[in-house]
C-alpha atoms as a PDB file:
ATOM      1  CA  UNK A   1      61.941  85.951  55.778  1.00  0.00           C
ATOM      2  CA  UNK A   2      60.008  87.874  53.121  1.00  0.00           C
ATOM      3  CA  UNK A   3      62.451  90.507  50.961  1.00  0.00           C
ATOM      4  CA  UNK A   4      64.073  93.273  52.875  1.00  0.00           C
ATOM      5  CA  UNK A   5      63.507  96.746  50.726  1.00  0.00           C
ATOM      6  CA  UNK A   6      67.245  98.012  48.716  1.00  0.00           C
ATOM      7  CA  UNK A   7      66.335 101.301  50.060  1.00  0.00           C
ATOM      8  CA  UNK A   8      66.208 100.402  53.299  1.00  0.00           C
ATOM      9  CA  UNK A   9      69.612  98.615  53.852  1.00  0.00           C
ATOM     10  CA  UNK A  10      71.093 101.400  51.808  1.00  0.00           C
ATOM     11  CA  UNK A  11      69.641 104.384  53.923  1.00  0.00           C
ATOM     12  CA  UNK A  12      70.494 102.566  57.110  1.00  0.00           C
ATOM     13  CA  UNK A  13      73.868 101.765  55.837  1.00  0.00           C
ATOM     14  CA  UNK A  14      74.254 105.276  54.421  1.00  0.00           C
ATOM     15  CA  UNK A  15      73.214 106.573  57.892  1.00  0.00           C
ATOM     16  CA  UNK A  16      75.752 104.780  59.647  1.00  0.00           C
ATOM     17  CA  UNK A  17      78.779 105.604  57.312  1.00  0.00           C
ATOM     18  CA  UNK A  18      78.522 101.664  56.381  1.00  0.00           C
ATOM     19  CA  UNK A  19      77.869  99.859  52.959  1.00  0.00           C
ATOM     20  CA  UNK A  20      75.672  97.225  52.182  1.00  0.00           C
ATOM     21  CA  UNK A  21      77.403  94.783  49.496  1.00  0.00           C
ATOM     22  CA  UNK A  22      75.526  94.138  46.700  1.00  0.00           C
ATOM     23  CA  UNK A  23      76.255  91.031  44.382  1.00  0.00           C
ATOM     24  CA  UNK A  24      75.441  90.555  40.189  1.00  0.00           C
ATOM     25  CA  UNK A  25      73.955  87.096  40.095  1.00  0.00           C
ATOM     26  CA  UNK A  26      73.780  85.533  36.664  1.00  0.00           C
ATOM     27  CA  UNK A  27      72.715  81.679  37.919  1.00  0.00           C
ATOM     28  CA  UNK A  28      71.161  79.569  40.991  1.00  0.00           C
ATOM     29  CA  UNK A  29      74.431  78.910  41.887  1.00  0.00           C
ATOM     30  CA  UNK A  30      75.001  82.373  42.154  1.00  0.00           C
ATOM     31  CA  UNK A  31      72.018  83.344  44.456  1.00  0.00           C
ATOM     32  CA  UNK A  32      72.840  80.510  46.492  1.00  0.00           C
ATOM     33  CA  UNK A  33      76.412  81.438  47.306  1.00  0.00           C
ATOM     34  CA  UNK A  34      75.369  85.317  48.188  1.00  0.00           C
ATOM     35  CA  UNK A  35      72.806  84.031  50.432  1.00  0.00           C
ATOM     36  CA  UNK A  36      75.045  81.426  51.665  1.00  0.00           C
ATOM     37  CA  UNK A  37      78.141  84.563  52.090  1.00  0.00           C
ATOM     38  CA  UNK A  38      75.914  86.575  53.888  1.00  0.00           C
ATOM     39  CA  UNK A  39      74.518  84.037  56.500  1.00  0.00           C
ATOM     40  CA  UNK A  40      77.917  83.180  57.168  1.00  0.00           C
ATOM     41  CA  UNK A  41      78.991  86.907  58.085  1.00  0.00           C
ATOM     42  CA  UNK A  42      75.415  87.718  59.417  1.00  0.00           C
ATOM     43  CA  UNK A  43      74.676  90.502  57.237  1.00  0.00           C
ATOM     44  CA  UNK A  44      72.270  91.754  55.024  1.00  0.00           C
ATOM     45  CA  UNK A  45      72.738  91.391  51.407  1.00  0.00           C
ATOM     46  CA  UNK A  46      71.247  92.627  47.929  1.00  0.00           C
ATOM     47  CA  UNK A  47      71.076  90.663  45.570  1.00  0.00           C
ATOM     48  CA  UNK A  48      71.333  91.927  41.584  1.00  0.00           C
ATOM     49  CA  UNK A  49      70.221  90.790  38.085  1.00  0.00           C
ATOM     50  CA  UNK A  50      71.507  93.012  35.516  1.00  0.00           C
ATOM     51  CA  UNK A  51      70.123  93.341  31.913  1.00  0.00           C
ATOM     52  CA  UNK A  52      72.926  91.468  30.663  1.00  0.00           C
ATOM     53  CA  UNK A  53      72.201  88.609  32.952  1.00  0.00           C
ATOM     54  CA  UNK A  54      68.649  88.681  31.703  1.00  0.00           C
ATOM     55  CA  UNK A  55      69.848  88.638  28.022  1.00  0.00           C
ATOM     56  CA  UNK A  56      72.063  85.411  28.727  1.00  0.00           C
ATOM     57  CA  UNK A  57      69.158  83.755  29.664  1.00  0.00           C
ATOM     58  CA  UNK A  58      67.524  84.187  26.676  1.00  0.00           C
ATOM     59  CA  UNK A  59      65.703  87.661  27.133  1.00  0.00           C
ATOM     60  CA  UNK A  60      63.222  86.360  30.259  1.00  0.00           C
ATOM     61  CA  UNK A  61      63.201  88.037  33.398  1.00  0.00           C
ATOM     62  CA  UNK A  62      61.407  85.551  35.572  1.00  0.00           C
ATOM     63  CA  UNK A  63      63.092  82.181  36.079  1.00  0.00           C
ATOM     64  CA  UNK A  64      66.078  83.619  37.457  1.00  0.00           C
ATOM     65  CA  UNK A  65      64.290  86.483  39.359  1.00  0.00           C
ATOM     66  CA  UNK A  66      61.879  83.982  41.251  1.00  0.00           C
ATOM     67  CA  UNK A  67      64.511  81.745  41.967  1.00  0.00           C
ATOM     68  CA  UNK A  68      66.277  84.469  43.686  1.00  0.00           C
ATOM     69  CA  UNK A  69      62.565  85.464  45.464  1.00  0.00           C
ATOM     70  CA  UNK A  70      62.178  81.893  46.378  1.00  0.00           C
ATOM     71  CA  UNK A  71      66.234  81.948  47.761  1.00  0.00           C
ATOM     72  CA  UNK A  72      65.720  85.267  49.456  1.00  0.00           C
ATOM     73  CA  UNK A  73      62.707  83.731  51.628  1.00  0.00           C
ATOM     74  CA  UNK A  74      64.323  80.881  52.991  1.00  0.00           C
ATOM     75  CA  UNK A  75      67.540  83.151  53.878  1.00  0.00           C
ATOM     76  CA  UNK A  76      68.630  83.299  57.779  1.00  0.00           C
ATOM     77  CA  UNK A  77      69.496  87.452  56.992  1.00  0.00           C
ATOM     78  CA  UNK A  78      67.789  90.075  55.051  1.00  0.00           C
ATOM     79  CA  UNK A  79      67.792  89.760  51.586  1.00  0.00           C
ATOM     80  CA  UNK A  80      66.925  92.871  49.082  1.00  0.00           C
ATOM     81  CA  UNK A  81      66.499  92.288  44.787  1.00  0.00           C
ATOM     82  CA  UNK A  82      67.537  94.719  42.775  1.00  0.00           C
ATOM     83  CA  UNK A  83      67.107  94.975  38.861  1.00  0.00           C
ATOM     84  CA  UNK A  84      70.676  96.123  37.571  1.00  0.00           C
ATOM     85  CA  UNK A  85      71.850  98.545  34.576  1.00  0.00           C
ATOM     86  CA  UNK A  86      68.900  98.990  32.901  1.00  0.00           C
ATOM     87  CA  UNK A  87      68.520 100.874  29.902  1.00  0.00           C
ATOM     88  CA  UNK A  88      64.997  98.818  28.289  1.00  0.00           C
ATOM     89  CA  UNK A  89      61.952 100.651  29.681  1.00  0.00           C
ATOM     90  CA  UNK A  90      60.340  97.117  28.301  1.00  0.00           C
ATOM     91  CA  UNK A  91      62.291  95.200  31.135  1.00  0.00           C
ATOM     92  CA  UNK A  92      62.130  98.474  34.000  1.00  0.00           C
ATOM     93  CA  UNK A  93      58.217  97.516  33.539  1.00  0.00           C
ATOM     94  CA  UNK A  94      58.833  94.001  34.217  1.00  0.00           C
ATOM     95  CA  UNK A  95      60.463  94.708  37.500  1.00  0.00           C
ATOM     96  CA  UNK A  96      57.511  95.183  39.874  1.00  0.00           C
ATOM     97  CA  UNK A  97      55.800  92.388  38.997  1.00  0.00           C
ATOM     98  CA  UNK A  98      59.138  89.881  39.147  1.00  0.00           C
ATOM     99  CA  UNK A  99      59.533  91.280  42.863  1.00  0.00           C
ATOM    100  CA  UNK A 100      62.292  93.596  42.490  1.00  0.00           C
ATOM    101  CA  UNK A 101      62.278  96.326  45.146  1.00  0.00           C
ATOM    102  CA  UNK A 102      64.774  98.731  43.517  1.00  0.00           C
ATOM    103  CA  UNK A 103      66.362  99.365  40.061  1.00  0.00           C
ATOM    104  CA  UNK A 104      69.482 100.875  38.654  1.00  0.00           C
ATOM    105  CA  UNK A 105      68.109 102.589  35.977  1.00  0.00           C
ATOM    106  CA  UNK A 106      71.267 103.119  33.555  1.00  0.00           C
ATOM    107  CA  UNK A 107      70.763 106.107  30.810  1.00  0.00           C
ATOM    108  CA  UNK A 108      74.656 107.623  31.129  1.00  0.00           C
ATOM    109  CA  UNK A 109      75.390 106.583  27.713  1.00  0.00           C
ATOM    110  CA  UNK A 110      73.256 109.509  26.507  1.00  0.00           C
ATOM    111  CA  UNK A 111      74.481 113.385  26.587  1.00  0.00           C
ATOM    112  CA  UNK A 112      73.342 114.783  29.927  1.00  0.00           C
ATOM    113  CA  UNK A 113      69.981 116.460  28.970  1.00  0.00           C
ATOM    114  CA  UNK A 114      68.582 113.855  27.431  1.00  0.00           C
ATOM    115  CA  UNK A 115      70.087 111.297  30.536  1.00  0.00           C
ATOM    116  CA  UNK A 116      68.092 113.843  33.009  1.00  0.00           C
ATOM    117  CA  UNK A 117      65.123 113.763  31.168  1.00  0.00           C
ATOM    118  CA  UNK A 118      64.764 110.000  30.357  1.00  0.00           C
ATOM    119  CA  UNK A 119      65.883 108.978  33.853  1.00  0.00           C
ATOM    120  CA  UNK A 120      63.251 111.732  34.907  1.00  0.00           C
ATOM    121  CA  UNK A 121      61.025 109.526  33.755  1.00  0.00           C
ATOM    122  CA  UNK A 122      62.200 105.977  34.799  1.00  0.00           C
ATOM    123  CA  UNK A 123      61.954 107.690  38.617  1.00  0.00           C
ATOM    124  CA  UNK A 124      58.508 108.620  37.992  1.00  0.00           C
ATOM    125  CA  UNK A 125      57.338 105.273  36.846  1.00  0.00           C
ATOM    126  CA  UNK A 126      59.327 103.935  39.510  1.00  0.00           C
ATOM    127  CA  UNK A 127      57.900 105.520  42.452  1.00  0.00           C
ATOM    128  CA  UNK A 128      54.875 105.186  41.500  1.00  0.00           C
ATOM    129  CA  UNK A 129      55.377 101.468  41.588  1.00  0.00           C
ATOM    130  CA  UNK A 130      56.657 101.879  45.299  1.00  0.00           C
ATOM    131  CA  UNK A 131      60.240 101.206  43.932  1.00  0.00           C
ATOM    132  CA  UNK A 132      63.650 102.657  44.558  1.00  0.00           C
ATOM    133  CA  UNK A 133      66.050 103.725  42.138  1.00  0.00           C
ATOM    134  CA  UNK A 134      69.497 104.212  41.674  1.00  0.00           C
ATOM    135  CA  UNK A 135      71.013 105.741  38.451  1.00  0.00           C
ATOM    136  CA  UNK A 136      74.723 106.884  38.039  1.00  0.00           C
ATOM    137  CA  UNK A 137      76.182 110.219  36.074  1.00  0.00           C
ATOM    138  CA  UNK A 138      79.554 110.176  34.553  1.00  0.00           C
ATOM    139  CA  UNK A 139      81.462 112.612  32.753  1.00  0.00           C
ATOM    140  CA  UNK A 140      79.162 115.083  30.942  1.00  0.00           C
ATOM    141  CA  UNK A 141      80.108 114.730  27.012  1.00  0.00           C
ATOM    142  CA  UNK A 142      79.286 117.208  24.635  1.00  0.00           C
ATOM    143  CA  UNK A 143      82.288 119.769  25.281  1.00  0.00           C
ATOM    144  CA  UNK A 144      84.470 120.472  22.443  1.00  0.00           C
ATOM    145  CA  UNK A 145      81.766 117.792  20.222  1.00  0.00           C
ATOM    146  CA  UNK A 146      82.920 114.652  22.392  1.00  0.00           C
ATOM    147  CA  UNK A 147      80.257 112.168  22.999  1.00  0.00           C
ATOM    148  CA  UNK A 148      79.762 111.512  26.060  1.00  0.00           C
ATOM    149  CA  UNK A 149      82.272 109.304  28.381  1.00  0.00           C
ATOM    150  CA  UNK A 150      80.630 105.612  29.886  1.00  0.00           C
ATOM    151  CA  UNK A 151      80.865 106.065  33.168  1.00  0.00           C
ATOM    152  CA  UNK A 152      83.208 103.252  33.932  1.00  0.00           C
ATOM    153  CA  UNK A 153      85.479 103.642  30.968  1.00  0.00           C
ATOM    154  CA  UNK A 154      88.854 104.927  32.259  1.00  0.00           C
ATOM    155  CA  UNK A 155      89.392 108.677  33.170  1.00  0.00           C
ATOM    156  CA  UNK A 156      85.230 108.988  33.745  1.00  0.00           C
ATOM    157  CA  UNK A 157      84.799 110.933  36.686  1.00  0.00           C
ATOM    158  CA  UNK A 158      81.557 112.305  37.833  1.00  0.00           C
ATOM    159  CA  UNK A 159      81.287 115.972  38.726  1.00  0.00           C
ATOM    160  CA  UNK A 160      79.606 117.369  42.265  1.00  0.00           C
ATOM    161  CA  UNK A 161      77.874 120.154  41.006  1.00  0.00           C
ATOM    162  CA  UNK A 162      75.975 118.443  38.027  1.00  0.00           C
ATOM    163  CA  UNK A 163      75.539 115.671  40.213  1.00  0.00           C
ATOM    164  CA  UNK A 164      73.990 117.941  42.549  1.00  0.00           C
ATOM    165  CA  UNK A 165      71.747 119.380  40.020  1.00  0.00           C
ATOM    166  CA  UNK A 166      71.071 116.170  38.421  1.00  0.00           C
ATOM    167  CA  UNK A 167      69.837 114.334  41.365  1.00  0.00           C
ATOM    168  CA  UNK A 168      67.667 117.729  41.891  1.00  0.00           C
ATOM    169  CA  UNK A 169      66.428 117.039  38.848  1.00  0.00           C
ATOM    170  CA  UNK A 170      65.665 113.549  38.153  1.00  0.00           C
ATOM    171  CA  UNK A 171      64.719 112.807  42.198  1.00  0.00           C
ATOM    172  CA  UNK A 172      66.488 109.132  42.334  1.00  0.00           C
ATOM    173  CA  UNK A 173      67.452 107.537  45.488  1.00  0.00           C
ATOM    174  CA  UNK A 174      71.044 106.652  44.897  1.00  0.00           C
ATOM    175  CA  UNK A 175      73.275 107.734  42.802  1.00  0.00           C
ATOM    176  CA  UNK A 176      76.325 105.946  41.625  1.00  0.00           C
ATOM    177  CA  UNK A 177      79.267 107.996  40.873  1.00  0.00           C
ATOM    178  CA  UNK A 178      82.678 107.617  38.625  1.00  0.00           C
ATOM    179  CA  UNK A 179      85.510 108.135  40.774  1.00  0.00           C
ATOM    180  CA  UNK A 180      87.600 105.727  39.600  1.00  0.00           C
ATOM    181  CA  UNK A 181      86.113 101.808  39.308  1.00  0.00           C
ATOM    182  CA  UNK A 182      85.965 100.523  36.221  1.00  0.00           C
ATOM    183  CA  UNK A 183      83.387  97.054  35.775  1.00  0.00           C
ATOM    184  CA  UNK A 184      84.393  94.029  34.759  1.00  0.00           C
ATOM    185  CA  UNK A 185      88.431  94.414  36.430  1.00  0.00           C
ATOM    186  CA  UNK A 186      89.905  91.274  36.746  1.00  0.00           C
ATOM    187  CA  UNK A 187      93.127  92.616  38.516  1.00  0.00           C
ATOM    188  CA  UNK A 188      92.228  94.745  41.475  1.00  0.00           C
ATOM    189  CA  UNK A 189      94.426  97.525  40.470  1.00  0.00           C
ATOM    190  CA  UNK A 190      91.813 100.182  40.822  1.00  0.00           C
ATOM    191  CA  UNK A 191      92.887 103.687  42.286  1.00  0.00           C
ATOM    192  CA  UNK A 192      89.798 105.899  43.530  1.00  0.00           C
ATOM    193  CA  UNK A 193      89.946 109.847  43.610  1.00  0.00           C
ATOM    194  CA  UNK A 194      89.150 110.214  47.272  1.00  0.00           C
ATOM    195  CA  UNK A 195      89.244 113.748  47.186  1.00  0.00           C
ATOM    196  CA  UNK A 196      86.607 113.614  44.855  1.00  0.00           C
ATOM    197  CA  UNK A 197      84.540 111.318  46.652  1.00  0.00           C
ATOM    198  CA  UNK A 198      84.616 113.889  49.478  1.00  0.00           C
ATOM    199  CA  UNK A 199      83.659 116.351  47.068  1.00  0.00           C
ATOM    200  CA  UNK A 200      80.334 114.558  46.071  1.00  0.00           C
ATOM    201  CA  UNK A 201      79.572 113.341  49.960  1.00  0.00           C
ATOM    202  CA  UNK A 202      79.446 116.962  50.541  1.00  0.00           C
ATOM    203  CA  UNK A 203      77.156 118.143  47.648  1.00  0.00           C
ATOM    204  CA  UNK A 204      74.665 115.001  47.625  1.00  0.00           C
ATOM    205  CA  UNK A 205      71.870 114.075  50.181  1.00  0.00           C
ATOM    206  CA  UNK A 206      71.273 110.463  48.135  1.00  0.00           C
ATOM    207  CA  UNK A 207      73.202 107.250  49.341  1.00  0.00           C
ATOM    208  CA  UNK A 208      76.322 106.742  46.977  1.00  0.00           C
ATOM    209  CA  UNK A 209      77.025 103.711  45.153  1.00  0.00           C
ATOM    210  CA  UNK A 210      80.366 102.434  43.983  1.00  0.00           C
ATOM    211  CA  UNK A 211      79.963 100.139  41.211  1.00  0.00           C
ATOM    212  CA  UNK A 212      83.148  98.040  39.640  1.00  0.00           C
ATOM    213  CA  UNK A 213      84.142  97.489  43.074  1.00  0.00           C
ATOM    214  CA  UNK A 214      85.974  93.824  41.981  1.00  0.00           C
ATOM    215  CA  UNK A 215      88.958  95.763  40.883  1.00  0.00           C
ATOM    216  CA  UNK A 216      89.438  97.957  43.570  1.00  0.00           C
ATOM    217  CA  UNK A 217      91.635  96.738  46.522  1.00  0.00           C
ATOM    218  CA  UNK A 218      90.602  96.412  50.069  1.00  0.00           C
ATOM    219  CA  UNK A 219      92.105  99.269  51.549  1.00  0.00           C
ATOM    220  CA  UNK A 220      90.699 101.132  48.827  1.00  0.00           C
ATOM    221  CA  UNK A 221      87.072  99.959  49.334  1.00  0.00           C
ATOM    222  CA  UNK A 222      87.717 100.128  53.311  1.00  0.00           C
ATOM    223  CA  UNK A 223      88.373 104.178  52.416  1.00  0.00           C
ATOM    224  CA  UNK A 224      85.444 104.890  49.889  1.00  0.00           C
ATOM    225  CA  UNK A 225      83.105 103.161  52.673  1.00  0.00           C
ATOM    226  CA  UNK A 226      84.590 105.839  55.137  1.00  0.00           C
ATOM    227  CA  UNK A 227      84.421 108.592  52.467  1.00  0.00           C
ATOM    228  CA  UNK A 228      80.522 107.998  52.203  1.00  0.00           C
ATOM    229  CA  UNK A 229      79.681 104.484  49.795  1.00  0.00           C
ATOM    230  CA  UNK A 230      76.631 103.283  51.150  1.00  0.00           C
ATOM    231  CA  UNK A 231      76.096 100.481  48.261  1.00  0.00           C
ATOM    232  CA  UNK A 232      79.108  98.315  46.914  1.00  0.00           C
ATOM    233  CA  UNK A 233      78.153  96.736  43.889  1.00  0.00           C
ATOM    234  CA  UNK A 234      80.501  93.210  43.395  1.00  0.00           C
ATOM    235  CA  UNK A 235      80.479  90.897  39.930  1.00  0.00           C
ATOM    236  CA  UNK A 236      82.931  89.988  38.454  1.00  0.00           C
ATOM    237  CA  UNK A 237      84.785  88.709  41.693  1.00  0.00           C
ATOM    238  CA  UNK A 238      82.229  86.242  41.694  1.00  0.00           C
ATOM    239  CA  UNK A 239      83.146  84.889  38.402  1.00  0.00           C
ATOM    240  CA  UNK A 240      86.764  84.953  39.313  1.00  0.00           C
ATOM    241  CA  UNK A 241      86.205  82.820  42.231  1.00  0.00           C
ATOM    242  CA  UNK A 242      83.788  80.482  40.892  1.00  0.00           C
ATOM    243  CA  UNK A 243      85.846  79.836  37.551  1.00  0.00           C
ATOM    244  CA  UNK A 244      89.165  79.162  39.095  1.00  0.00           C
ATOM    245  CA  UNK A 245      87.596  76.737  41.774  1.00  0.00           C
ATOM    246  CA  UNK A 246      85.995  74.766  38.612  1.00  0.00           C
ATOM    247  CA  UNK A 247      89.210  74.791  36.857  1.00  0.00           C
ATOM    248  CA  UNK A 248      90.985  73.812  39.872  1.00  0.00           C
ATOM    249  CA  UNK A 249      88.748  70.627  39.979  1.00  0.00           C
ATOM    250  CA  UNK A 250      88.367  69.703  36.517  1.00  0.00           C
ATOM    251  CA  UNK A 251      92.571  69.753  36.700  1.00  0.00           C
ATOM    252  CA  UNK A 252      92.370  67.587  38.981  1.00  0.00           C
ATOM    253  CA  UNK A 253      89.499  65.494  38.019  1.00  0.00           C
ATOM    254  CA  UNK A 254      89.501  65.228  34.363  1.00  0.00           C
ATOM    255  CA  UNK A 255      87.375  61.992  34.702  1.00  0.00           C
ATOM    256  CA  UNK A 256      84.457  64.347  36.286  1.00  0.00           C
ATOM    257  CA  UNK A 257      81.294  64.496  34.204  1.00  0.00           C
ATOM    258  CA  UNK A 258      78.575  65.229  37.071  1.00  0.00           C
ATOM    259  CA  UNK A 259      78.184  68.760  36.886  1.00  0.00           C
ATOM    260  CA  UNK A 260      77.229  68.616  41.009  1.00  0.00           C
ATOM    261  CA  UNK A 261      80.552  68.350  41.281  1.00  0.00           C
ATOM    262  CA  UNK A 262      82.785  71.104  39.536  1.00  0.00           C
ATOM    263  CA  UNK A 263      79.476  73.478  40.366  1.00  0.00           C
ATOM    264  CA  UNK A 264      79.328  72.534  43.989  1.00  0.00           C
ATOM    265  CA  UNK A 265      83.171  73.590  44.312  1.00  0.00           C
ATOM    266  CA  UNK A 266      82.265  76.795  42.029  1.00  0.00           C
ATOM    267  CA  UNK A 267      79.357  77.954  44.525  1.00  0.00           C
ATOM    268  CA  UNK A 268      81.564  77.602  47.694  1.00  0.00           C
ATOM    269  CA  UNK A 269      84.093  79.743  46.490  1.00  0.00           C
ATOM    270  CA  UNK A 270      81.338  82.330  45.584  1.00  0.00           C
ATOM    271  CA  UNK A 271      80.485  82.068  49.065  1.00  0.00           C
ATOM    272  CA  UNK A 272      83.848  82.324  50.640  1.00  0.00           C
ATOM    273  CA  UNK A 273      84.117  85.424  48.466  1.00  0.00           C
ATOM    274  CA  UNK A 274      81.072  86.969  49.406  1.00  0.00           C
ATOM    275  CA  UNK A 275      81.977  86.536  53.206  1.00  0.00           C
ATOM    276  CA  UNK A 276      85.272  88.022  52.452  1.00  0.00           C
ATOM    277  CA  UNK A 277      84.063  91.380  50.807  1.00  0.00           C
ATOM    278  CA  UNK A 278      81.694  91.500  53.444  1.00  0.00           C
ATOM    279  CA  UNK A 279      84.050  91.713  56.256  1.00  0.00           C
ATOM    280  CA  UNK A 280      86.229  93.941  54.524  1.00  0.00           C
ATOM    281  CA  UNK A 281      83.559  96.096  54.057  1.00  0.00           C
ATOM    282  CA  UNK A 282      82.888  96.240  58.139  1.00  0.00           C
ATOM    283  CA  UNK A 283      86.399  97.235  58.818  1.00  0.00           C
ATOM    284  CA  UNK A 284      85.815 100.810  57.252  1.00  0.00           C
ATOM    285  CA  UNK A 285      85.623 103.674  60.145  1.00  0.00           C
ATOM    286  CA  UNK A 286      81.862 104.703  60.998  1.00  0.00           C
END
């Protein structure tokens, strides 16, 4: 079926106090074991290349983002493609035209004025290219002379009233918010700050996005889908799963040289994976 739009599964998600899961893919096998995930629990599914993904394969956008385009169109479920953490407006131009129908536009390294004004900018472009974007908002730096805080590193947490007036301000779709998620977790040890995720549900008309979501546990993720997540953002899961099957193999195979093999075992794990989030995402309270 052709691409389903990222705004669309998030607003209907959003709408139905549900979450679509959204999954980093850095290779075929990848895309194929998201797709593969999601036609096993019959759901919809975005698929995500970040700018580091893009950079591992040697700076080019478009062999991995038209295999996921060519993936997407054989799929038995709707498929979105987003364009992840970007912070080149060289590669946010690229996304259009490589069949992306959203973008995370990423600026929340900079101090807060000039992150309003640059993703400002990125939403402009954006919309005018019929796409929707997602950007996130951390703690504000600047207080005291502190730079400002990533908004994954530990202790980030994103306030409601300058998310409010950020949002106002730049006019993105989503917004992704720190309340507690830090990326690339490999123990699921994550606590969230419910309370605060209340906070911003109350303040924010945009769809909320969780990202990091590979160290938080399921009850947590079960809870910050009923507290208003409409997009779950899962990578590093992925990796975890797909590098412990291969290791499990090659243990046990240390004769194996076809890389059909160890990869084959890699990509159904990725797929078991992507099932499981899924379901554990459709247990949260509507």
């Amino acid at each position: 079926m052709p691409l389903a739009p990222t705004g669309e599964l998030v607003t209907r998600a959003a709408a139905a106090r549900a979450a679509v899961a959204a999954f980093n893919v850095i290779t075929l096998e990848h895309i194929e074991a998201v797709i593969a995930g999601a036609e096993s629990a019959r759901s919809p599914v975005v698929l995500q290349v970040s700018e580091n993904a893009v950079r591992y394969r040697y700076g080019r956008l478009l062999p991995l983002a038209r295999a996921a385009v060519a993936a997407a169109e054989k799929a038995a479920v709707p498929v979105a493609l987003h364009l992840d953490h970007v912070q080149s407006d060289e590669l946010l131009r690229q996304a259009a035209g490589a069949g992306f129908g959203s973008v995370m536009y990423d600026a929340a390294r900079l101090p807060y004025a000039e992150n309003l004004a640059t993703t400002r900018a990125a939403a402009d472009w954006a919309h005018s290219q019929g796409l929707w974007i997602e950007a996130e908002l951390g703690q504000v730096g600047g207080k005291d002379g502190h730079p400002p805080l990533d908004a994954h590193a530990p202790g980030a947490r994103t306030d409601p009233g300058r998310a409010r007036d950020f949002v106002t301000g730049t006019g993105v779709d989503a917004l992704a918010v720190a309340i507690g998620s830090v990326h690339a977790m490999t123990t699921r040890t994550a606590v969230l700050d419910h309370g605060l995720l209340k906070r911003l549900s109350a303040v924010l008309t945009v769809p909320l996005v969780l990202h990091g979501s590979s160290g938080v546990p399921d009850g947590q993720l079960v809870a910050a889908v009923g507290g208003g997540i409409a997009k779950v953002n899962v990578g590093t899961a992925l990796n975890i799963a797909m590098t412990g099957a291969i290791r499990a193999f090659l243990a046990a195979h240390p004769e194996a040289v076809d890389s059909r093999k160890y990869l084959g075992v890699g990509r159904e794990a990725m797929a078991h994976e992507v099932a499981r989030i899924i379901g554990v995402l459709r247990t949260a309270p509507a």
